[in-house]
ModelCIF file with pLDDT and N, C-alpha, C, O atoms, coordinates in Angstrom:
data_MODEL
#
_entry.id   MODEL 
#
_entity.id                         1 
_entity.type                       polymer 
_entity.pdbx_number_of_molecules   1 
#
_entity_poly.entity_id                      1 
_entity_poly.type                           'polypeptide(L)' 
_entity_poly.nstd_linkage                   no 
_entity_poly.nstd_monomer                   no 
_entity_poly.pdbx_seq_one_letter_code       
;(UNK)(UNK)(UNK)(UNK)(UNK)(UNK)(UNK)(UNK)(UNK)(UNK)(UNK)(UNK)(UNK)(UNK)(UNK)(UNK)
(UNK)(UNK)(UNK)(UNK)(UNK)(UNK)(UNK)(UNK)(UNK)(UNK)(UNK)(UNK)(UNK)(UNK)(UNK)(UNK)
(UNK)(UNK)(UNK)(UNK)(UNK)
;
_entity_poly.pdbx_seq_one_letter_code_can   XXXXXXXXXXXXXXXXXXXXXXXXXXXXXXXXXXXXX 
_entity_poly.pdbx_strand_id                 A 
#
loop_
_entity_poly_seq.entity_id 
_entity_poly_seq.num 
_entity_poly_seq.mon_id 
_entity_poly_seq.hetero 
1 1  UNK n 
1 2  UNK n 
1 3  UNK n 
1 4  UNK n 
1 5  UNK n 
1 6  UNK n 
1 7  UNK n 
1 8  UNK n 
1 9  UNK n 
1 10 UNK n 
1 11 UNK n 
1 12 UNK n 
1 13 UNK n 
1 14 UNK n 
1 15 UNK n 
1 16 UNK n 
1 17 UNK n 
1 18 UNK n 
1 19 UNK n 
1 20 UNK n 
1 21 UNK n 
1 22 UNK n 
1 23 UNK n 
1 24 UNK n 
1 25 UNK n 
1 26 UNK n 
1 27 UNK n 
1 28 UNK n 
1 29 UNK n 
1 30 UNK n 
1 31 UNK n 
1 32 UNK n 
1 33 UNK n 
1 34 UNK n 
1 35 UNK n 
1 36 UNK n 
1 37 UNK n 
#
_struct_asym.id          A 
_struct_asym.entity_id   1 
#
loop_
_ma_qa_metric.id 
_ma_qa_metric.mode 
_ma_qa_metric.name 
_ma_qa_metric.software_group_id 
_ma_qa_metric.type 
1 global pLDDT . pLDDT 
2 local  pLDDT . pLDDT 
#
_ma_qa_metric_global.metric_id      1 
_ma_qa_metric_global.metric_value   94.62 
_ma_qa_metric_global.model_id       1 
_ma_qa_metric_global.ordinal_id     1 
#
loop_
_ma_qa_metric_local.label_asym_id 
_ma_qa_metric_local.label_comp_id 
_ma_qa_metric_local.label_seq_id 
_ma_qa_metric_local.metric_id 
_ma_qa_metric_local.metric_value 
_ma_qa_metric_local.model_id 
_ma_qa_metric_local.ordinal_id 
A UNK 1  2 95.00 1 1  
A UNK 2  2 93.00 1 2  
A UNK 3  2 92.00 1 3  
A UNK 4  2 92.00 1 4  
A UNK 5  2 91.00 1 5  
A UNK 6  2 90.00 1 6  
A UNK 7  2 91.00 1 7  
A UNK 8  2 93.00 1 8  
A UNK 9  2 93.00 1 9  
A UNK 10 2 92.00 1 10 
A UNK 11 2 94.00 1 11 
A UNK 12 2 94.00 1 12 
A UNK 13 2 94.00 1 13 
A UNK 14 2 94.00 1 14 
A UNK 15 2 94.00 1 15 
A UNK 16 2 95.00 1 16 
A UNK 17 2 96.00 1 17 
A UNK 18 2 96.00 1 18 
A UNK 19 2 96.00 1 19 
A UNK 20 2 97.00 1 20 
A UNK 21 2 97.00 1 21 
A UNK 22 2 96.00 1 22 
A UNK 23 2 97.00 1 23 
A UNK 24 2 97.00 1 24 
A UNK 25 2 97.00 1 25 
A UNK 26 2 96.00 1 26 
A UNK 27 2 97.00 1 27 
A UNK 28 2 97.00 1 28 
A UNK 29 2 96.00 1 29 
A UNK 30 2 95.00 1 30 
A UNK 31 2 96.00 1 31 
A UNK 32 2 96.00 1 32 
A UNK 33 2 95.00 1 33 
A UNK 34 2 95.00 1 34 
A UNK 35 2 95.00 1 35 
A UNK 36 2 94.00 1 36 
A UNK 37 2 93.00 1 37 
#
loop_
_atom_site.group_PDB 
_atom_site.id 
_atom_site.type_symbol 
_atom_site.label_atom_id 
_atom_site.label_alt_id 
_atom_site.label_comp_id 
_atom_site.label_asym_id 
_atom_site.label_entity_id 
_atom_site.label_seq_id 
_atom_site.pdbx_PDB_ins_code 
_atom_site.Cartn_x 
_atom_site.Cartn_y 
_atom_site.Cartn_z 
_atom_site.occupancy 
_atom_site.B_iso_or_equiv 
_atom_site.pdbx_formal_charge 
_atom_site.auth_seq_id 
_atom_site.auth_comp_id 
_atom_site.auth_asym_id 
_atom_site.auth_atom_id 
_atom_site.pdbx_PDB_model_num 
ATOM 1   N N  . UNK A 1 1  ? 0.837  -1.201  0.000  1.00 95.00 ? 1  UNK A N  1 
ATOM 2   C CA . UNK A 1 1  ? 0.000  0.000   0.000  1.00 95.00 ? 1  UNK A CA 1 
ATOM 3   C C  . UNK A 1 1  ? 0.873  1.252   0.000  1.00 95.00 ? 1  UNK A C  1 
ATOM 4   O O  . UNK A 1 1  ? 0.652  2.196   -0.758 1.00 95.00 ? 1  UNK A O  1 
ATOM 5   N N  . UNK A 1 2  ? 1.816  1.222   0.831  1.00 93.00 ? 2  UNK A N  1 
ATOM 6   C CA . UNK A 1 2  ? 2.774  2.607   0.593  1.00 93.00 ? 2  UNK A CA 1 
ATOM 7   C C  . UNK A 1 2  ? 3.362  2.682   -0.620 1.00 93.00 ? 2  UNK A C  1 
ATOM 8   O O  . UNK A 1 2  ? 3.533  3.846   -0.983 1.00 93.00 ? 2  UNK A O  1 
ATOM 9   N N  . UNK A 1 3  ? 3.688  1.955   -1.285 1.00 92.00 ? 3  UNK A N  1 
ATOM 10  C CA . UNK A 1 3  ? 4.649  2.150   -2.299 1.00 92.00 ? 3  UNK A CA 1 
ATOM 11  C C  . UNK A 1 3  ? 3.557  1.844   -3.838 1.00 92.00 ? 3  UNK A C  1 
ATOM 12  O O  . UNK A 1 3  ? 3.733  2.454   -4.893 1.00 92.00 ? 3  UNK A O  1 
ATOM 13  N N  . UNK A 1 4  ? 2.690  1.004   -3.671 1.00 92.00 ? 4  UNK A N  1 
ATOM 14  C CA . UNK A 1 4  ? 1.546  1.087   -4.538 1.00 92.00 ? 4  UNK A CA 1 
ATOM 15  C C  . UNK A 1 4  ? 0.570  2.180   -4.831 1.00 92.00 ? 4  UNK A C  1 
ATOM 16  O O  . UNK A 1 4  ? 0.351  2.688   -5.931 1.00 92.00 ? 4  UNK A O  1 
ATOM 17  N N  . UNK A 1 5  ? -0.139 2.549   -3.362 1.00 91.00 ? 5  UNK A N  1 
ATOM 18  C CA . UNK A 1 5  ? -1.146 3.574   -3.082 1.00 91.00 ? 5  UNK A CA 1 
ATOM 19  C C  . UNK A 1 5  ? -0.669 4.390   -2.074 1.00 91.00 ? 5  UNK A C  1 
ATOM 20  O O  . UNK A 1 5  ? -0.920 4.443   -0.870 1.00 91.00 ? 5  UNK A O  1 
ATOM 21  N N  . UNK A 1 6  ? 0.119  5.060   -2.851 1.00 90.00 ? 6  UNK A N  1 
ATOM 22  C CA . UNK A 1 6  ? 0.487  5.971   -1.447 1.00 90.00 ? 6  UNK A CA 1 
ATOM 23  C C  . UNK A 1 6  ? -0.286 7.416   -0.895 1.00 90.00 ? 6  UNK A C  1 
ATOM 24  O O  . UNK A 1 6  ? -0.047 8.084   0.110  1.00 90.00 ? 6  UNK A O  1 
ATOM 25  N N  . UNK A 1 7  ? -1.287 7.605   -1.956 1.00 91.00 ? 7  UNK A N  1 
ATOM 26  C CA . UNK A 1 7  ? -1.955 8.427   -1.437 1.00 91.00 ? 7  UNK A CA 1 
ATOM 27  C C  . UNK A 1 7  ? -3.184 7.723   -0.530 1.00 91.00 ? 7  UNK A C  1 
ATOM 28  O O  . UNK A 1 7  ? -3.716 8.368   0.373  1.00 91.00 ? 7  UNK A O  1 
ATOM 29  N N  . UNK A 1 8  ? -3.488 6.693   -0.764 1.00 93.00 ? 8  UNK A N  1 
ATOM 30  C CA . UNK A 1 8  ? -4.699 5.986   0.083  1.00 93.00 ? 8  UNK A CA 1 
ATOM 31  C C  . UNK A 1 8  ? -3.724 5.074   1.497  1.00 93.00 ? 8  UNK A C  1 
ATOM 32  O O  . UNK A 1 8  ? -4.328 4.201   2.120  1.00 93.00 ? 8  UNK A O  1 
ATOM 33  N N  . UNK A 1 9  ? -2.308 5.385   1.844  1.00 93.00 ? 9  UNK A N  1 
ATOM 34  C CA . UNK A 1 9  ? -2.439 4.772   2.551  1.00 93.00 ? 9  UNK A CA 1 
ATOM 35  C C  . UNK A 1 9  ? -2.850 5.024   4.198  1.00 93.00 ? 9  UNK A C  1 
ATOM 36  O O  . UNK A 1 9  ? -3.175 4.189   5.041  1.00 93.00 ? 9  UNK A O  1 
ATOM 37  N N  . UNK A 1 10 ? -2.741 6.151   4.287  1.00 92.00 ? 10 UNK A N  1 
ATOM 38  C CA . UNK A 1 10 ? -3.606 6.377   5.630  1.00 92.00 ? 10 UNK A CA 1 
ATOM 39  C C  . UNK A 1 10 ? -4.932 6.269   5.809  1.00 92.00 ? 10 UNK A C  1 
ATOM 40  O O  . UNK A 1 10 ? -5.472 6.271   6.915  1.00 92.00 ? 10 UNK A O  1 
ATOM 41  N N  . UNK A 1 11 ? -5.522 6.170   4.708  1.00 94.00 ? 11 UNK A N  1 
ATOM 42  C CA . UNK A 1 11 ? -7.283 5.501   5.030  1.00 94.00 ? 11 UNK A CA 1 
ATOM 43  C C  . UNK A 1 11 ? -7.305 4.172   4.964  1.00 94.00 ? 11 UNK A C  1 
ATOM 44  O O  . UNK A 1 11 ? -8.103 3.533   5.650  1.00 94.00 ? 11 UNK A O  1 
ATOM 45  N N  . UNK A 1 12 ? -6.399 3.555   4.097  1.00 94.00 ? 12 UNK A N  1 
ATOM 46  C CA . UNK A 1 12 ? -6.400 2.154   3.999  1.00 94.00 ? 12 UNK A CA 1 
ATOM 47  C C  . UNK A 1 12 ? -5.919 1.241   5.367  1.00 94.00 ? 12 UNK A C  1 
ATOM 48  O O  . UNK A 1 12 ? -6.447 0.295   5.952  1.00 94.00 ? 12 UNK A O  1 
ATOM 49  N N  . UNK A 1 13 ? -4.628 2.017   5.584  1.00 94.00 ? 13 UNK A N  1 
ATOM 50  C CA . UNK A 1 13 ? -3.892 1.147   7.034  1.00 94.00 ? 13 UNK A CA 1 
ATOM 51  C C  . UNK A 1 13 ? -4.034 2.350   8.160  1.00 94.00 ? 13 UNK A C  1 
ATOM 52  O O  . UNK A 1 13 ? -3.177 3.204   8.383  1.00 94.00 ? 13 UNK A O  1 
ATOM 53  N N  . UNK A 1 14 ? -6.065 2.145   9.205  1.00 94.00 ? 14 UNK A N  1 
ATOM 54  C CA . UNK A 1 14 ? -6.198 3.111   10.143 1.00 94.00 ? 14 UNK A CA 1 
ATOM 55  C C  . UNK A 1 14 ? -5.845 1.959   11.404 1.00 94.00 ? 14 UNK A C  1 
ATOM 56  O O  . UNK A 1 14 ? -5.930 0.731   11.443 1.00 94.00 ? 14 UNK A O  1 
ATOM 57  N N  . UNK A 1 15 ? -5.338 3.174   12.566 1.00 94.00 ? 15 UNK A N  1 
ATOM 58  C CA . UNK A 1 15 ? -5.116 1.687   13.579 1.00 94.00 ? 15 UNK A CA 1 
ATOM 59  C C  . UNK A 1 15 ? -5.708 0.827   13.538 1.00 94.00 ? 15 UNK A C  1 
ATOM 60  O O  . UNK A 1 15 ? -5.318 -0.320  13.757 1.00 94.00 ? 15 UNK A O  1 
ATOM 61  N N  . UNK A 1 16 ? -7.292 1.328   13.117 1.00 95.00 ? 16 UNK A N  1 
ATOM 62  C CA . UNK A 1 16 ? -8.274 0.253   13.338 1.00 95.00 ? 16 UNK A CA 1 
ATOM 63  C C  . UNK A 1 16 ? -8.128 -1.149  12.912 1.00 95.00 ? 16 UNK A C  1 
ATOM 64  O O  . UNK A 1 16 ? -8.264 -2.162  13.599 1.00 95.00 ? 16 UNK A O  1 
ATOM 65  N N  . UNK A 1 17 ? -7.687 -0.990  11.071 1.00 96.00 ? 17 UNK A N  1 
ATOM 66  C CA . UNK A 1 17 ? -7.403 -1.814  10.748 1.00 96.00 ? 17 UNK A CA 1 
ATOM 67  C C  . UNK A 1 17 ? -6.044 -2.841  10.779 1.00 96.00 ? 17 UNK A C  1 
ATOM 68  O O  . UNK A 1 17 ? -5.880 -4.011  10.432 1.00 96.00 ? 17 UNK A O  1 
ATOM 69  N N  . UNK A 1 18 ? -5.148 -1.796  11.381 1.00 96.00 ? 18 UNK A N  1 
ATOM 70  C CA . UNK A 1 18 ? -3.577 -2.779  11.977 1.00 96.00 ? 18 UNK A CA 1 
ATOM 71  C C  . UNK A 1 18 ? -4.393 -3.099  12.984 1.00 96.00 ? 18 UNK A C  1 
ATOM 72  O O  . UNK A 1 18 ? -3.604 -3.971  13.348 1.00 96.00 ? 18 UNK A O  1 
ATOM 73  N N  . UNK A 1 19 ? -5.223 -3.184  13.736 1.00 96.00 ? 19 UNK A N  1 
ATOM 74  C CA . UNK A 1 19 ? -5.762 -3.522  15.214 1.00 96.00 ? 19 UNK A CA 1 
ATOM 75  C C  . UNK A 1 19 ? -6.473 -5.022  14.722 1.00 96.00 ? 19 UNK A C  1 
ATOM 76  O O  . UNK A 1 19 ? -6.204 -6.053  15.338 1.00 96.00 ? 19 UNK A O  1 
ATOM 77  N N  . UNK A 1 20 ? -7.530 -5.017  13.386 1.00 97.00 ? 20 UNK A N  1 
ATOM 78  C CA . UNK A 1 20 ? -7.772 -6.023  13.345 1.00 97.00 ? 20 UNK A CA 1 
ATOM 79  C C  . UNK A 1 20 ? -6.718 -6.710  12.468 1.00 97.00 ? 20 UNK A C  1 
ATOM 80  O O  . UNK A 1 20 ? -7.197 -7.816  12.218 1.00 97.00 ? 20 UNK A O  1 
ATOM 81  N N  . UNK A 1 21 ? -5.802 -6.627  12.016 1.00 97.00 ? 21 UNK A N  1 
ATOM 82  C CA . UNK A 1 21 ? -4.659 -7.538  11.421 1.00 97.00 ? 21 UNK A CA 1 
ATOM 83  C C  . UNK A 1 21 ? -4.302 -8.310  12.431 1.00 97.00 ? 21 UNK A C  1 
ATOM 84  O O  . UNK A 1 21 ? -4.302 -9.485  12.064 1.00 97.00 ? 21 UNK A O  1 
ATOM 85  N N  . UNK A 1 22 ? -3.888 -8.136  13.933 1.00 96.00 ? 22 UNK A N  1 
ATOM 86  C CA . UNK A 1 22 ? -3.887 -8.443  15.161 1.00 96.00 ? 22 UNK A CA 1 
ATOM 87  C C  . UNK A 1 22 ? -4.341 -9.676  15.778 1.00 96.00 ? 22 UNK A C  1 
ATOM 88  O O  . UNK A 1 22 ? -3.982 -10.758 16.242 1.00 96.00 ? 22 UNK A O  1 
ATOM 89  N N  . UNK A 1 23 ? -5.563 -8.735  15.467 1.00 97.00 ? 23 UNK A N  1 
ATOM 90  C CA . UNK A 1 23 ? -6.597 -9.928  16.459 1.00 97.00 ? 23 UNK A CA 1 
ATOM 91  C C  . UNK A 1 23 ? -6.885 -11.202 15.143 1.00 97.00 ? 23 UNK A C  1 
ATOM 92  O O  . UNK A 1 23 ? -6.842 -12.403 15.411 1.00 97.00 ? 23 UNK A O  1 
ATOM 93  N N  . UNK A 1 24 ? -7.144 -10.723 13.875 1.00 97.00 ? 24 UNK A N  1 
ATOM 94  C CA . UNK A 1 24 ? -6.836 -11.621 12.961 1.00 97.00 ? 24 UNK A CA 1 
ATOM 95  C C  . UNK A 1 24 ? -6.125 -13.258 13.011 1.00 97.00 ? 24 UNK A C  1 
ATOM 96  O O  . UNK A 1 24 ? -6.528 -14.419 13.089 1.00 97.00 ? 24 UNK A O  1 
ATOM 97  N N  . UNK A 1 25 ? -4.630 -12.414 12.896 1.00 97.00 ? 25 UNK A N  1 
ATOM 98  C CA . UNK A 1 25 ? -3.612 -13.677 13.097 1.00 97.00 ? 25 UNK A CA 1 
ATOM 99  C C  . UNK A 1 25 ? -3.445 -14.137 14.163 1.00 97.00 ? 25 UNK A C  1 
ATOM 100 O O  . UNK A 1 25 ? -3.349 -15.356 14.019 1.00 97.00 ? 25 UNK A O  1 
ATOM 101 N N  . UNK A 1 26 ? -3.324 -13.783 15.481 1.00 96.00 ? 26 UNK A N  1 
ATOM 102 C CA . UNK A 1 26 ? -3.922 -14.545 16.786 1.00 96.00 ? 26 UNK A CA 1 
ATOM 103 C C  . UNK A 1 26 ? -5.188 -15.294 16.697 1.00 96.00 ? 26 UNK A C  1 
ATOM 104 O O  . UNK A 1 26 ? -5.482 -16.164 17.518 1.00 96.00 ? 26 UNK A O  1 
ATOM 105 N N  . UNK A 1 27 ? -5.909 -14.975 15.745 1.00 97.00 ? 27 UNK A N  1 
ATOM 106 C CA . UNK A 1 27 ? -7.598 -15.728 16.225 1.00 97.00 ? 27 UNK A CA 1 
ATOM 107 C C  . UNK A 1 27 ? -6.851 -17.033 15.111 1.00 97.00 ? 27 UNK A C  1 
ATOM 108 O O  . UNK A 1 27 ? -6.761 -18.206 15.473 1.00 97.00 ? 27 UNK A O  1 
ATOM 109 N N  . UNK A 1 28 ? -6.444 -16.603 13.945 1.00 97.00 ? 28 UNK A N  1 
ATOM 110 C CA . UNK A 1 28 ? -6.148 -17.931 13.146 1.00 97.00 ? 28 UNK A CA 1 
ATOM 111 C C  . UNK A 1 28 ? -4.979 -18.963 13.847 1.00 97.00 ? 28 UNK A C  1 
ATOM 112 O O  . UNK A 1 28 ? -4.953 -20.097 14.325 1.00 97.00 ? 28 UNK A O  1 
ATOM 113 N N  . UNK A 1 29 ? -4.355 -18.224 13.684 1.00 96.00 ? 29 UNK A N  1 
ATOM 114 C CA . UNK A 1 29 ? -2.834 -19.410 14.622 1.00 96.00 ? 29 UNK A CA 1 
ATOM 115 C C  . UNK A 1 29 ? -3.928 -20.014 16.415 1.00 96.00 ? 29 UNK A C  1 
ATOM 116 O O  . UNK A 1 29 ? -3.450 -21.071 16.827 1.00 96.00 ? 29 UNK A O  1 
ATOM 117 N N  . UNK A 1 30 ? -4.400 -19.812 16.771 1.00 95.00 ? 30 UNK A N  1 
ATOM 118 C CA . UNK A 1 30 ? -4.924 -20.567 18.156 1.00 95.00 ? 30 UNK A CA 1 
ATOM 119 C C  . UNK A 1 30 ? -6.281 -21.256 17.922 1.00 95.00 ? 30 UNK A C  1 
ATOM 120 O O  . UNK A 1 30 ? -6.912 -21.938 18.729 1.00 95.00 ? 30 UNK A O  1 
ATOM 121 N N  . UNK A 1 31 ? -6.750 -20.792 16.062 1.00 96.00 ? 31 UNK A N  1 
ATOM 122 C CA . UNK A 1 31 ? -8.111 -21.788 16.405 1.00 96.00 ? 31 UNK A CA 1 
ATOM 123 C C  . UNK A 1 31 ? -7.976 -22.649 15.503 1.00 96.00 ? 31 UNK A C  1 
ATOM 124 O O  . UNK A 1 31 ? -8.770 -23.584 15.398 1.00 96.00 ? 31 UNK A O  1 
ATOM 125 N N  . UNK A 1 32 ? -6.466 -22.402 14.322 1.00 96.00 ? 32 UNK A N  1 
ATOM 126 C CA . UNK A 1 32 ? -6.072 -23.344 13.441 1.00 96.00 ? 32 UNK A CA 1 
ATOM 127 C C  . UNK A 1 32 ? -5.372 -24.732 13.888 1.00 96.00 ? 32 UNK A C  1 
ATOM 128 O O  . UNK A 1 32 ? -5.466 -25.852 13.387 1.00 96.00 ? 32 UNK A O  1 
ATOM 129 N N  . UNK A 1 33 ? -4.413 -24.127 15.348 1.00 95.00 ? 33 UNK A N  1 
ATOM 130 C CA . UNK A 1 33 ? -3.662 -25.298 15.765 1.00 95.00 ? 33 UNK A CA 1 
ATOM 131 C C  . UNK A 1 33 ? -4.329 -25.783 16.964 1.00 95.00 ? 33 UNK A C  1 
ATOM 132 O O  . UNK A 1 33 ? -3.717 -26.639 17.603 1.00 95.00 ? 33 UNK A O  1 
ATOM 133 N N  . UNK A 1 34 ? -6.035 -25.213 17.608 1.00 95.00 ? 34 UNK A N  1 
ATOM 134 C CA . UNK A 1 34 ? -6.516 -25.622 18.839 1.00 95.00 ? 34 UNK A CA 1 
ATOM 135 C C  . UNK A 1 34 ? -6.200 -27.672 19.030 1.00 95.00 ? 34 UNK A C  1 
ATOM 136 O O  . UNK A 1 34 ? -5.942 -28.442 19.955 1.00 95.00 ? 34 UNK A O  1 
ATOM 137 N N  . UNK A 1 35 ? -6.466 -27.786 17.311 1.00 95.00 ? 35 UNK A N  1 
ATOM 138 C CA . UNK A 1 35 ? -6.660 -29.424 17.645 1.00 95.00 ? 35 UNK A CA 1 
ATOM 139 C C  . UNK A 1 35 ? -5.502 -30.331 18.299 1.00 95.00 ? 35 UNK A C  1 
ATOM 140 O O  . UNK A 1 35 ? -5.550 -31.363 18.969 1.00 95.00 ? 35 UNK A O  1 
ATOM 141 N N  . UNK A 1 36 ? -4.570 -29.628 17.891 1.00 94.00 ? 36 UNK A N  1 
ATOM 142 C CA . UNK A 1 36 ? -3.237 -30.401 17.677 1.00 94.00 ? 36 UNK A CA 1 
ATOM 143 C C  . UNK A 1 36 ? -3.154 -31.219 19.194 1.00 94.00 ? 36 UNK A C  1 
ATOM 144 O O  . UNK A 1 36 ? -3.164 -32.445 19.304 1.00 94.00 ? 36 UNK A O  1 
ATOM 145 N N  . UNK A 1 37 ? -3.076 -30.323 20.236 1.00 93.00 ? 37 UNK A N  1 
ATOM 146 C CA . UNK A 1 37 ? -3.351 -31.181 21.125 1.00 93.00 ? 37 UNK A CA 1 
ATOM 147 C C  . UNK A 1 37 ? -3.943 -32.200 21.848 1.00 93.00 ? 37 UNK A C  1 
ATOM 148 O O  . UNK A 1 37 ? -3.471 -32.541 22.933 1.00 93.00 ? 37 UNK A O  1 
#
């Protein structure tokens, strides 16, 4: 996005959305590997 859209990248990447990138990959990595055990 910076180097592609660099005029959209402050609407594109708002904390909000680094916030859900976050909770994202934590929710996948702990409900992808819940079984393993």
């Amino acid at each position: 996005v910076a180097i592609c859209h660099p005029l959209h990248y402050a609407t594109v990447l708002t904390n909000e959305v680094i916030a859900g990138m976050g909770v994202a990959v934590t929710a996948r990595s702990f409900i992808t590997l819940f079984p393993l055990p």
